[in-house]
Protein backbone atom coordinates (compact mmCIF):
# COMPACT_ATOMS: atom_id res chain seq x y z
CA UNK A 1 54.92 130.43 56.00
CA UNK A 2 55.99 130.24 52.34
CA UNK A 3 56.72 133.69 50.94
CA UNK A 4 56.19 132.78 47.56
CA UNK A 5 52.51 131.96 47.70
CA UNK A 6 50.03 134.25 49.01
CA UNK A 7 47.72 133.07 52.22
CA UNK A 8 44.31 134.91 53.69
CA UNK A 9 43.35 134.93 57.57
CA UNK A 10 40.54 136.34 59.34
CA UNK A 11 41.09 140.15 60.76
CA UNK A 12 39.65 143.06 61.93
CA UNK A 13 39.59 146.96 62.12
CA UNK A 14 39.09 148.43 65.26
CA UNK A 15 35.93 150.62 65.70
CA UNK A 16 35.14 153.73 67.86
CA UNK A 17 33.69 151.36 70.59
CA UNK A 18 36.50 149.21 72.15
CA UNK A 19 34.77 146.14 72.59
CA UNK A 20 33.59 145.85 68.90
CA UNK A 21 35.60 145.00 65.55
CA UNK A 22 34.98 145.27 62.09
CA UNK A 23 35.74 141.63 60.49
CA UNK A 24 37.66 141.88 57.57
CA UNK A 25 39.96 139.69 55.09
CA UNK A 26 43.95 140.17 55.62
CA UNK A 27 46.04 138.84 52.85
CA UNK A 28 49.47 137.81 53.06
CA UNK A 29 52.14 137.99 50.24
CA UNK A 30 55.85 138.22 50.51
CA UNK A 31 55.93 140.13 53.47
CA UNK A 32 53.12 142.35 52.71
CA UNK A 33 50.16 142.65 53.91
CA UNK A 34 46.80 144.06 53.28
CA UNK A 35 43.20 143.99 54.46
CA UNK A 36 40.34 143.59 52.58
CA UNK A 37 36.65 144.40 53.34
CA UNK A 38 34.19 141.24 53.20
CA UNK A 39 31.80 142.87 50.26
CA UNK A 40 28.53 142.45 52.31
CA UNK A 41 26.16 144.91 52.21
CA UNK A 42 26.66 146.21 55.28
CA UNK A 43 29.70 145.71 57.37
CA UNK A 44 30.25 142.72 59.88
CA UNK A 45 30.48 144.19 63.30
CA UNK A 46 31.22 141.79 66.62
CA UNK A 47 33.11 141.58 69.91
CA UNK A 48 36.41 141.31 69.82
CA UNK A 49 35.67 137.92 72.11
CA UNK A 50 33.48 136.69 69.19
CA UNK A 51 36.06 137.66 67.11
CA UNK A 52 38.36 135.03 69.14
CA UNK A 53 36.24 132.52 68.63
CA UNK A 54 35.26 133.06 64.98
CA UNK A 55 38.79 133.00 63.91
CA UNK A 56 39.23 129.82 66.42
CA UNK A 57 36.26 128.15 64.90
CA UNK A 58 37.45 128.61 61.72
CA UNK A 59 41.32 127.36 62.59
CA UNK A 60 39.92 124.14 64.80
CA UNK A 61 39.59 120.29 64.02
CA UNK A 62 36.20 119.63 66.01
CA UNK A 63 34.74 123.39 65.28
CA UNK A 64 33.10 123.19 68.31
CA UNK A 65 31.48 126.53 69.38
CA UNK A 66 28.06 128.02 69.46
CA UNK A 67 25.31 128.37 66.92
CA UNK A 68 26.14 132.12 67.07
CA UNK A 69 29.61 132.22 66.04
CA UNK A 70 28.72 129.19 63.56
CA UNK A 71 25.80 131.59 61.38
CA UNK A 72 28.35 134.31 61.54
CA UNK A 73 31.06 131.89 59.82
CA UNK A 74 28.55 131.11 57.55
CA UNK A 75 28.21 134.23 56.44
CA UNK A 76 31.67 134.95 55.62
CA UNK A 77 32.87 131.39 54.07
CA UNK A 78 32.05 132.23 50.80
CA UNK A 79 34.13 135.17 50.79
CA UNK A 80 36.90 132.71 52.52
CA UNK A 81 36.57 129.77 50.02
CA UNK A 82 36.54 132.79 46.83
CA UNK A 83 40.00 134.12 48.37
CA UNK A 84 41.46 130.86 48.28
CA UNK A 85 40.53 129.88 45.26
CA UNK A 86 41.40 133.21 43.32
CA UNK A 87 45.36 132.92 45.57
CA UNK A 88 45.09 129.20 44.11
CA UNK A 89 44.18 130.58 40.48
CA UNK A 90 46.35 133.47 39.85
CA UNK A 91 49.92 132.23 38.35
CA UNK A 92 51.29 135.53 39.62
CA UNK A 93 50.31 136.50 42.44
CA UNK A 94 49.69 140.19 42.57
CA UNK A 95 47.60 142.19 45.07
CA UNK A 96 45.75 144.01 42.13
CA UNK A 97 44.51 141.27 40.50
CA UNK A 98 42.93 139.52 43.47
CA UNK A 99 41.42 143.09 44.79
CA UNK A 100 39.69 143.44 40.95
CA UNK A 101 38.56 139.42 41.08
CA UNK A 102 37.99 139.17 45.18
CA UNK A 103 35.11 142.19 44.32
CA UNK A 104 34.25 141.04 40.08
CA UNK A 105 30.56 139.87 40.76
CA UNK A 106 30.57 139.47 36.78
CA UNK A 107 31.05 136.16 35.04
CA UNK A 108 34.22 136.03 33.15
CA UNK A 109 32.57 136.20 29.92
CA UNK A 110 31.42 139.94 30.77
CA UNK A 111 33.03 142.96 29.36
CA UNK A 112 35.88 144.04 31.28
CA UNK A 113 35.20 147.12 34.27
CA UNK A 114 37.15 149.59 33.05
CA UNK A 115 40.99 149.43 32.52
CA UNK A 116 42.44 148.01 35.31
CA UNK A 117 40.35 145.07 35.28
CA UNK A 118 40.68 145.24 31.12
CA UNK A 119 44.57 144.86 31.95
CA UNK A 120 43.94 142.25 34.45
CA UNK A 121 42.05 140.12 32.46
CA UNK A 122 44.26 140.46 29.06
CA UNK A 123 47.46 138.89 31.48
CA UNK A 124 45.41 136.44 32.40
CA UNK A 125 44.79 135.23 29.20
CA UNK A 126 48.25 135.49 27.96
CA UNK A 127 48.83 133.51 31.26
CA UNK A 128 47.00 131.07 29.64
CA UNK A 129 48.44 131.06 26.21
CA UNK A 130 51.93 130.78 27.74
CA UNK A 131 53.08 134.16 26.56
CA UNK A 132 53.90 135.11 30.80
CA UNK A 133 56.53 137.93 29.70
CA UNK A 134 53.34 139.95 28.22
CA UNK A 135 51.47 138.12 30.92
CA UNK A 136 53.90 139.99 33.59
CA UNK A 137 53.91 143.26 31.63
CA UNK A 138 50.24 143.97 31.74
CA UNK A 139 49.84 142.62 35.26
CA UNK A 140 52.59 145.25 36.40
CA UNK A 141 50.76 147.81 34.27
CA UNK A 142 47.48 146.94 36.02
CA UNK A 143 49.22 147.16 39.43
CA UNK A 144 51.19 150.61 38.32
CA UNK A 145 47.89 152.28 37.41
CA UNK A 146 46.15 151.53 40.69
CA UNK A 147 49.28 152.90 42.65
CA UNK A 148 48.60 155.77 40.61
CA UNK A 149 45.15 156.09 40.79
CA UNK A 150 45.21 155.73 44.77
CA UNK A 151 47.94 158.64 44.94
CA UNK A 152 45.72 161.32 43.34
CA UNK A 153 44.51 163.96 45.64
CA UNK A 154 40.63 165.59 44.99
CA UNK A 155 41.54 168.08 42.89
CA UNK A 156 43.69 165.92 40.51
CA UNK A 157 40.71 163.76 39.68
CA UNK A 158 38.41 166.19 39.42
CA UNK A 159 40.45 167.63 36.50
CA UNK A 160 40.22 163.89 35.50
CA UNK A 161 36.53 162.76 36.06
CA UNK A 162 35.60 166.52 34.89
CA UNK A 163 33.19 166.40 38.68
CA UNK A 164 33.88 166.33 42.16
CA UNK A 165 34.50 162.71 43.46
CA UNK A 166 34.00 161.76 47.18
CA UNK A 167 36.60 160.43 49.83
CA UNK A 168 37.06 157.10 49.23
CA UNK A 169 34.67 156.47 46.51
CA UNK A 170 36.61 156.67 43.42
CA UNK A 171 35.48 156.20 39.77
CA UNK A 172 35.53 153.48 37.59
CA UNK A 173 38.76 154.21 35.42
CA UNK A 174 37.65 154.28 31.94
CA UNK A 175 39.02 154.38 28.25
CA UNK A 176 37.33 157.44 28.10
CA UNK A 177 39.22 158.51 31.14
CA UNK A 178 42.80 157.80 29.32
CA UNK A 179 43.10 161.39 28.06
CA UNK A 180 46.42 163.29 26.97
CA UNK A 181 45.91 164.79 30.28
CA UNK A 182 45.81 161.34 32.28
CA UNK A 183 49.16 159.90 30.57
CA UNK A 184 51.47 163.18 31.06
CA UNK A 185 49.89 163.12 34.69
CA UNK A 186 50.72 159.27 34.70
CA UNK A 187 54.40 160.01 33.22
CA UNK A 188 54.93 162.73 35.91
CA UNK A 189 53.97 160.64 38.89
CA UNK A 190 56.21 157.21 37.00
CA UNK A 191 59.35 159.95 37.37
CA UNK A 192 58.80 160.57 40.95
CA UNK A 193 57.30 157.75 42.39
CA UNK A 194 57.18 154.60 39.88
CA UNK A 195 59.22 152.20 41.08
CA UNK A 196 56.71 150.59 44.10
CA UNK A 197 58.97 149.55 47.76
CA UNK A 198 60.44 146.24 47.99
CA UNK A 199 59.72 146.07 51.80
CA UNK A 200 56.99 147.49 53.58
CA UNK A 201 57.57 150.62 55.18
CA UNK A 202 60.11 151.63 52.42
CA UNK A 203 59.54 154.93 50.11
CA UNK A 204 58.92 154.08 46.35
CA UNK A 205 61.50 155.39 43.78
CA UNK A 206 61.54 156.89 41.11
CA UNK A 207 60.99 154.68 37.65
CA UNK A 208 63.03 155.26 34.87
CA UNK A 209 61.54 156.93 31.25
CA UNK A 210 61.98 153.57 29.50
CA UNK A 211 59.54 152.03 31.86
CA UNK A 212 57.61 154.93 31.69
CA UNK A 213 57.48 154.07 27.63
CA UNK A 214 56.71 150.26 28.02
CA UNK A 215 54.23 150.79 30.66
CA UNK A 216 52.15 153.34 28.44
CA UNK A 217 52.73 150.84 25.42
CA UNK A 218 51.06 148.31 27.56
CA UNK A 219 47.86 150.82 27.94
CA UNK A 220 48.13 151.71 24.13
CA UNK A 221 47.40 148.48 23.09
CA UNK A 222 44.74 147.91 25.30
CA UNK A 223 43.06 151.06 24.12
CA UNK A 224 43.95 149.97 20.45
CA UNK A 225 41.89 146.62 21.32
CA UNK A 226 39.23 148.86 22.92
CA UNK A 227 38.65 150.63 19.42
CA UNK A 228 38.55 147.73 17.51
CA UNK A 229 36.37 146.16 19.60
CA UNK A 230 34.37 149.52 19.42
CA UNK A 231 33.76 150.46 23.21
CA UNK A 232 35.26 153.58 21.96
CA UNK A 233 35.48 156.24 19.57
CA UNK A 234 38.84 156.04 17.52
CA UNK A 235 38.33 160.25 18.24
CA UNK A 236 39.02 160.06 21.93
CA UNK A 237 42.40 158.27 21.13
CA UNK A 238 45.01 159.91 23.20
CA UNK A 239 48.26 159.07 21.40
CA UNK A 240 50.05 160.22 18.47
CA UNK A 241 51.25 163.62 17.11
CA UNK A 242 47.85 165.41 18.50
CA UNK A 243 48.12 163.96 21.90
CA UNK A 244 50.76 162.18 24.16
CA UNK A 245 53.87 160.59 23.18
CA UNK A 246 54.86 157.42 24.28
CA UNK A 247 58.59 157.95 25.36
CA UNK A 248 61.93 156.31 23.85
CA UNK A 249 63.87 154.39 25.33
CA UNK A 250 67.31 156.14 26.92
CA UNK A 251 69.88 154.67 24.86
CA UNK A 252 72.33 153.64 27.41
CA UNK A 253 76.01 152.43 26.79
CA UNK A 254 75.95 148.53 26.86
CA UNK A 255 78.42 147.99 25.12
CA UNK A 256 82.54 146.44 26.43
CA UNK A 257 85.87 147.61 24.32
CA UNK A 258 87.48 144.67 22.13
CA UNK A 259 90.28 144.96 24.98
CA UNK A 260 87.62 144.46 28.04
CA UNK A 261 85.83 141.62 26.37
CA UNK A 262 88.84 139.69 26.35
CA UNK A 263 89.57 140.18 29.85
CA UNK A 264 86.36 138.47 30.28
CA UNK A 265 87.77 135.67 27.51
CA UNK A 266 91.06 134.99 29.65
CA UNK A 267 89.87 135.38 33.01
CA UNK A 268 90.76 132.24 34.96
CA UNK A 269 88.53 131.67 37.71
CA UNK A 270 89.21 129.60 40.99
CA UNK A 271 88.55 125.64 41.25
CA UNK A 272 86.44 126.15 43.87
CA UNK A 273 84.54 128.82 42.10
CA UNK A 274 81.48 126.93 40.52
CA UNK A 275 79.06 130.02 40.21
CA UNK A 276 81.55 132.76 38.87
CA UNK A 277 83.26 129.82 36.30
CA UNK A 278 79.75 129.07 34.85
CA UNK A 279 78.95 132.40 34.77
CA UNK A 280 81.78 133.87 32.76
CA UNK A 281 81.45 130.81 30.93
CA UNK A 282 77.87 131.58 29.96
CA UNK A 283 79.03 135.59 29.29
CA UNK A 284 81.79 134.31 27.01
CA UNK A 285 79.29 131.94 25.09
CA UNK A 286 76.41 134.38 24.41
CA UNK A 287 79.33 136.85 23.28
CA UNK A 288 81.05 134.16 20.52
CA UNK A 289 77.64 132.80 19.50
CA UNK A 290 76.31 136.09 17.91
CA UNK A 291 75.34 137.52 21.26
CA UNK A 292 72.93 135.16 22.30
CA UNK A 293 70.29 135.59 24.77
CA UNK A 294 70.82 133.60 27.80
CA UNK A 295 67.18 132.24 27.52
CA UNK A 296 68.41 131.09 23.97
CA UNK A 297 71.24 129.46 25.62
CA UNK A 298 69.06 128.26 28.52
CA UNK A 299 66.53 126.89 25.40
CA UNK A 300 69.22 125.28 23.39
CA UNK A 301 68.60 121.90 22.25
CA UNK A 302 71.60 118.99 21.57
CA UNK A 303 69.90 118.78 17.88
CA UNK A 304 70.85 123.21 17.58
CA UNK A 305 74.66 122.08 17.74
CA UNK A 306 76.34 120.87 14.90
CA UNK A 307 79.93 119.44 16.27
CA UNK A 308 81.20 118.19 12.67
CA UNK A 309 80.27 121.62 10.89
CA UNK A 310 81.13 123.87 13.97
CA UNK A 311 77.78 125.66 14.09
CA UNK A 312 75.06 126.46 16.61
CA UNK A 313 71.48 127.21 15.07
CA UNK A 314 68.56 128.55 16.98
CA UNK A 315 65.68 130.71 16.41
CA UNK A 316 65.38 133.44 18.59
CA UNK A 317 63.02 133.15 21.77
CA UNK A 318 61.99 137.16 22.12
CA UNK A 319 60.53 136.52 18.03
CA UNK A 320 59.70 132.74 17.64
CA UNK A 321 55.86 133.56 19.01
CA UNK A 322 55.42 136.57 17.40
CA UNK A 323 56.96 135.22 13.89
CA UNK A 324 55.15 131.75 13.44
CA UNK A 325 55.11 131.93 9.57
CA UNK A 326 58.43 133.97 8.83
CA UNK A 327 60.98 132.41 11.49
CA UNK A 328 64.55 133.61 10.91
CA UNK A 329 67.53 130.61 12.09
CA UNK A 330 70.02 132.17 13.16
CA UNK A 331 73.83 130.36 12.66
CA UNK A 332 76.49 130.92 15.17
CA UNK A 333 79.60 129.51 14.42
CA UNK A 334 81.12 127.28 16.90
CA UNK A 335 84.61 128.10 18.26
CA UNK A 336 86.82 125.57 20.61
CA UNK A 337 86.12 127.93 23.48
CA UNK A 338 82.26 127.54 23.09
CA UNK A 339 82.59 123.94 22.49
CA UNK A 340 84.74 123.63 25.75
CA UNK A 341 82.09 125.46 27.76
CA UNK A 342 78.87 123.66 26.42
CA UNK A 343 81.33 120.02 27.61
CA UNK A 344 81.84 121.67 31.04
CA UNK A 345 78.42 122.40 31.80
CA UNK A 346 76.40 120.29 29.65
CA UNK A 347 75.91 117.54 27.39
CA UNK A 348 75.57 118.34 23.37
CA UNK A 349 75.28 114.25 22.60
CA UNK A 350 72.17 113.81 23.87
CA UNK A 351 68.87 112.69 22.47
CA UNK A 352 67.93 115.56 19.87
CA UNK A 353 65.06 117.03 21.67
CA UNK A 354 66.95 117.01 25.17
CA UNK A 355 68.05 120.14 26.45
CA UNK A 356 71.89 121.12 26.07
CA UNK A 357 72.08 122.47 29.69
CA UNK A 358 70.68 121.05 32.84
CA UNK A 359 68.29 124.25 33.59
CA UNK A 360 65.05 122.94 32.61
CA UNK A 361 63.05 120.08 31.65
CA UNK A 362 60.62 119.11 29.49
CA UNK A 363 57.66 118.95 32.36
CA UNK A 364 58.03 122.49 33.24
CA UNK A 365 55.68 124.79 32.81
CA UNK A 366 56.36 127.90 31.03
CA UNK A 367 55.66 130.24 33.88
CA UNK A 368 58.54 128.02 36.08
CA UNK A 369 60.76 128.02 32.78
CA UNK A 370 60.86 131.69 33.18
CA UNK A 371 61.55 131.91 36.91
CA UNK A 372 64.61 129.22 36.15
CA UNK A 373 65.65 131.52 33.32
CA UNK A 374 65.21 134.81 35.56
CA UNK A 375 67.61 132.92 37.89
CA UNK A 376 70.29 131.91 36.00
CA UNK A 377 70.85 135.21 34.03
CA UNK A 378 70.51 136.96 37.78
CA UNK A 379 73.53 134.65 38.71
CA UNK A 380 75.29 135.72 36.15
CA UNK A 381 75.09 139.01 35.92
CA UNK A 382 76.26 138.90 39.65
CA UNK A 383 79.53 137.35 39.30
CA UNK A 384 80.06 138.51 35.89
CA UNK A 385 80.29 141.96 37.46
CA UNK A 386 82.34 140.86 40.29
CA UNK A 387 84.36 139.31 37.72
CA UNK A 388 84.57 142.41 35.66
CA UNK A 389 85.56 144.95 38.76
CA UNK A 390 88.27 142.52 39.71
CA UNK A 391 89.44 143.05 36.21
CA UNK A 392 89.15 147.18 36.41
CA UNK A 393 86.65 147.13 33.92
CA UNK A 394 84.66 150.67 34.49
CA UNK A 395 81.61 150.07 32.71
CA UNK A 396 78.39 147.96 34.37
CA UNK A 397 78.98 144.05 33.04
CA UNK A 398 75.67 142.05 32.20
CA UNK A 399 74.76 139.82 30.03
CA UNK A 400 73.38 142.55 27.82
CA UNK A 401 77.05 143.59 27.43
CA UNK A 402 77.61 140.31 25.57
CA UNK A 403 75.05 140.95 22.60
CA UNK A 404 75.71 144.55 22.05
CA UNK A 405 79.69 143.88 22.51
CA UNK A 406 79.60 141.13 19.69
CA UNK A 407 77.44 144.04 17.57
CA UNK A 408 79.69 147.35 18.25
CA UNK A 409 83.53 144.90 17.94
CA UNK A 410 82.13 143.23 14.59
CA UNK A 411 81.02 147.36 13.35
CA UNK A 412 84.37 148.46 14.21
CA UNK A 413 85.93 145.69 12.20
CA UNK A 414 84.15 146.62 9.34
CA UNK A 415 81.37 144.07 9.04
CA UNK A 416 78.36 145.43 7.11
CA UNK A 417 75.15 146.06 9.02
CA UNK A 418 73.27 143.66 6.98
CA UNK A 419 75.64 140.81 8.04
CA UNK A 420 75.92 142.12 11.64
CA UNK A 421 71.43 142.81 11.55
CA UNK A 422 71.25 139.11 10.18
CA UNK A 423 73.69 137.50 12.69
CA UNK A 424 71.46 139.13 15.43
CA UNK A 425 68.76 137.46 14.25
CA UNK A 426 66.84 141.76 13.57
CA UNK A 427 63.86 142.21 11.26
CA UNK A 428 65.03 145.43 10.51
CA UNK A 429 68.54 147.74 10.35
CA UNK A 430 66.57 150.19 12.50
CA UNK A 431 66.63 147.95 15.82
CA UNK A 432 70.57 146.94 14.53
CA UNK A 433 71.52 150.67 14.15
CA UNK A 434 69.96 151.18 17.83
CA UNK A 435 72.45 149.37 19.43
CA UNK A 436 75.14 151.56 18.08
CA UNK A 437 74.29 155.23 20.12
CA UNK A 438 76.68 154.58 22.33
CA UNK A 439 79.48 155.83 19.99
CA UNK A 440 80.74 159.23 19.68
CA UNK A 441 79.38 161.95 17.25
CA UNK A 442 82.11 161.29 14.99
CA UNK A 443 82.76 158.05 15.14
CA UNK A 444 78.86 157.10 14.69
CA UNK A 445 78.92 158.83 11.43
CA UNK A 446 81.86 157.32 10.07
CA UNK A 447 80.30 153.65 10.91
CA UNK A 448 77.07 154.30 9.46
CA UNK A 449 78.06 156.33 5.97
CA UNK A 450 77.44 152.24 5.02
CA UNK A 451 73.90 152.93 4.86
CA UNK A 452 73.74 155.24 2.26
């Protein structure tokens, strides 16, 4: 079976008589699995030796059985033929969104029931539109809240609901319902339990306070939207100085010592080694060409690299949508050791419009653009850090390390912010000055007495 598309079969639960089953709807993703109950209006009940020959009928060429087994099939094929065609539909697979569209009996131009499916439906558009980072974001979201919502005992959400909610009926989750109360509960639960099992039968983890913060930004927005959109009152909003705050993000060190980063520079790797070579060399030019992104790199077309002036130009992925009108080009000069690494691995005399390195093409679509991109920065943060431990270097190596290196050694030369915010390719000193807390007390307020 492919793991990486989701796949339905016929199953059962077993009743309190051992002869008869309950039919329901198993659903197979990645090596999880999960049943489903076939929304009838009361529940399909058989032998288990009708069950055999249901699922039988349903697997065989000829479908020859009796007229018995053949009504019963025909009462569940709908539900069949829906599942498939909401596993074929979804871009991302995710067990939330097909529970929210296997049940939806509403037509898609309906208003949304309740958060979840508000969440579900907003990364489905953005799905649509291309945008699959947001796309991903609010699906994860969507699929965070429901682990939440299914981990809350009686009492919790009857402090919620504000009334006493039965065993296995819960509410709809409302806007209303995204009280003060709901988000601290929400942050407390993130901290403890967050971070869902890879494999079944594994505990979840903890999640860490910065996905705490981009998670709740995710429902912040949607409640913003639900405001505007006036399903409700701008008084119930949560956020802000009089309710919750959304949390920072921990302001880790990311970034390598002028000596470290050229121990990256000078590392020689082995002939044989194809995947640690490209690697550095894609570390070493996202450090020299003002800390680009690797999906910038990735992106980089032969037209962006200017061989006679010695200059690479590019406008930022992470901004390009969200800037249409006001889009900054960045300039990255060109050294010998870039130019060397773009020859090795790819081909800067091209047509204009062809890519500069052989990780995509132009008939991809964006969702498989971002898995390729996912995959090649996964690579190299891999043998980057083996790299980096060979070389005794302390401090976690990632691409990451690249951008906010090229920042912190060009702020310790004495660059000025503007030139170091504007070389990033920042809208504001704020987001340039946040990649700075890694520095000492006293150091810190030596680099940044340039701002006043």
């Amino acid at each position: 079976m492919n793991t990486n598309k989701a796949s339905y079969k016929i199953s059962y639960d077993k009743t309190d008589d051992p002869k008869l089953v309950s039919v329901k709807l198993r659903v197979s993703y990645q090596r999880d699995r999960r049943r489903y109950a076939l929304p009838l209006k009361t529940p399909l009940i058989i032998s288990d030796s009708d069950f055999e020959k249901l699922v039988k009928y349903h697997e065989s060429e000829n479908r020859r059985t009796s007229e018995e087994i053949k009504n019963t099939y025909q009462l569940i094929k709908p539900f069949l033929d829906k599942a498939q065609r909401i596993i074929d539909e979804i871009e991302e697979f995710s067990f939330t969104e097909f529970k929210h569209l296997f049940y939806s009996e509403k037509k898609e131009e309906a208003p949304a029931a309740g958060v979840i499916d508000a969440l579900v439906r907003s990364a489905a558009l953005l799905d649509k539109n291309d945008q699959v980072g947001n796309a991903d974001l609010r699906r994860n979201t969507a699929t965070s809240i429901d682990r939440f919502m299914a981990s809350l005992t009686k009492e919790q959400l009857k402090m919620l609901y504000k009334k006493d909610v039965k065993e296995g009926a819960l509410p709809l989750l409302e806007f209303k319902h995204i009280t003060p109360l709901f988000l601290e509960m929400y942050e407390a639960w993130m901290l403890r339990f967050g971070k869902a099992p890879k494999k079944k039968g594994e505990k979840p983890q903890p999640a860490s306070i910065s996905t705490v913060g981009i998670y709740v930004r995710q429902l912040r927005t949607m409640f913003n939207e639900a405001v505007q959109a006036k399903l409700i009152s701008i008084d119930l909003y949560p956020f802000g100085k009089k309710g919750y705050t959304v949390p920072a993000a921990v302001n880790v060190k990311k970034a390598l010592s002028k000596e470290d980063v050229l121990k990256i520079v000078n590392y020689r790797c082995e002939d044989n080694e194809d995947f640690q070579q490209r690697s550095r060399d894609l570390w070493v030019l996202s450090y020299l060409s003002n800390g680009m992104n690797l999906a910038d790199i990735c992106t980089l077309r032969c037209r962006d690299v200017d061989v006679d002036r010695a200059t690479i130009q590019f406008i930022r992925r992470k901004t390009a949508r969200n800037k249409k009108g006001n889009q900054q080009k960045i300039v990255a000069n060109l050294f010998s050791e870039s130019l060397e690494i773009i020859n090795r691995w790819g081909n800067p005399k091209g047509a204009p419009d062809s890519y500069v390195f052989p990780f995509l093409d132009g008939g991809m679509t964006e969702r498989r653009r971002k898995d390729v991109i996912k995959q090649v920065i996964k690579v190299t943060n891999k043998h980057v850090g083996i790299i980096a431990k060979s070389l005794g270097i302390a401090d976690k190596v990632r691409t990451y390390e690249a951008r906010h290196s090229f920042a912190t050694i060009l702020l310790k030369s004495g660059a000025n912010l503007v030139f170091i915010k504007d070389s990033l390719g920042h809208s504001n000193l704020k987001t340039t000055q946040s990649y700075f807390g890694s520095f000492e007390n006293d150091e810190a307020k030596e680099f940044l007495k340039s701002l006043l």
